[in-house]
Protein backbone atom coordinates (compact mmCIF):
# COMPACT_ATOMS: atom_id res chain seq x y z
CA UNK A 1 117.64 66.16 93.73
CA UNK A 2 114.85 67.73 92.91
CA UNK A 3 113.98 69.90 96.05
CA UNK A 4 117.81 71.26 96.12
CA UNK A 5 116.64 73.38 92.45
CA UNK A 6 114.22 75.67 94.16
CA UNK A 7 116.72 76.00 97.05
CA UNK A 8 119.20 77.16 95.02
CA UNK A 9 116.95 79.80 93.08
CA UNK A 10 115.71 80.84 95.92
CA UNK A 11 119.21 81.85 97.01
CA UNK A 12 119.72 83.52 94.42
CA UNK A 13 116.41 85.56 94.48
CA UNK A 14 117.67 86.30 97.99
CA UNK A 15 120.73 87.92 96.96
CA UNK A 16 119.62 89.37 94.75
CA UNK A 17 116.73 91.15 96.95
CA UNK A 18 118.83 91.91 99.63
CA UNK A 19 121.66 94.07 97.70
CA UNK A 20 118.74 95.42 95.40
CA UNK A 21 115.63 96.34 97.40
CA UNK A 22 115.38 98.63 100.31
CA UNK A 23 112.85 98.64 103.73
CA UNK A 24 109.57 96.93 103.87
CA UNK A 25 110.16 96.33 100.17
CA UNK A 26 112.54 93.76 100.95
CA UNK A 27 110.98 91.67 103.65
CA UNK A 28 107.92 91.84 101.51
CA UNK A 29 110.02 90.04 98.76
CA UNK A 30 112.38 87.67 101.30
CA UNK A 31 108.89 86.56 103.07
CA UNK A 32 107.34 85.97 99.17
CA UNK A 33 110.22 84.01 97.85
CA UNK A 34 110.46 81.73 100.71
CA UNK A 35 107.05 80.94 100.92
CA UNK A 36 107.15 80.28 97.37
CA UNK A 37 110.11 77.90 98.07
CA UNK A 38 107.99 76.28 100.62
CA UNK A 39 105.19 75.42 99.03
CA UNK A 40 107.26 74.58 95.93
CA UNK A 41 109.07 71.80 97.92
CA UNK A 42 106.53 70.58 100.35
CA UNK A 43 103.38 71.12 97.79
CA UNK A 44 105.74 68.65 95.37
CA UNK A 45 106.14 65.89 98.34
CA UNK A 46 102.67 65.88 99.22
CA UNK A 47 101.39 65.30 95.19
């Protein structure tokens, strides 16, 4: 239960990217969110 919170933020950080930021800007962002999400949910497994 606790890995599907940070999925669900992070969908919403994607939408929210994609309809407001333009170009590099937003791949920049996508790429930083889901490495966030990543670490978030594999870091917590590994602890």
């Amino acid at each position: 239960m606790d890995q599907i919170v940070p999925i669900l933020i992070a969908v919403v950080l994607i939408a929210i990217a994609w309809k407001v930021l333009k170009g590099i800007v937003k791949t920049v962002a996508l790429v930083a969110i889901l490495a966030a999400v990543a670490i978030w949910v594999f870091g917590g497994m590994a602890a």
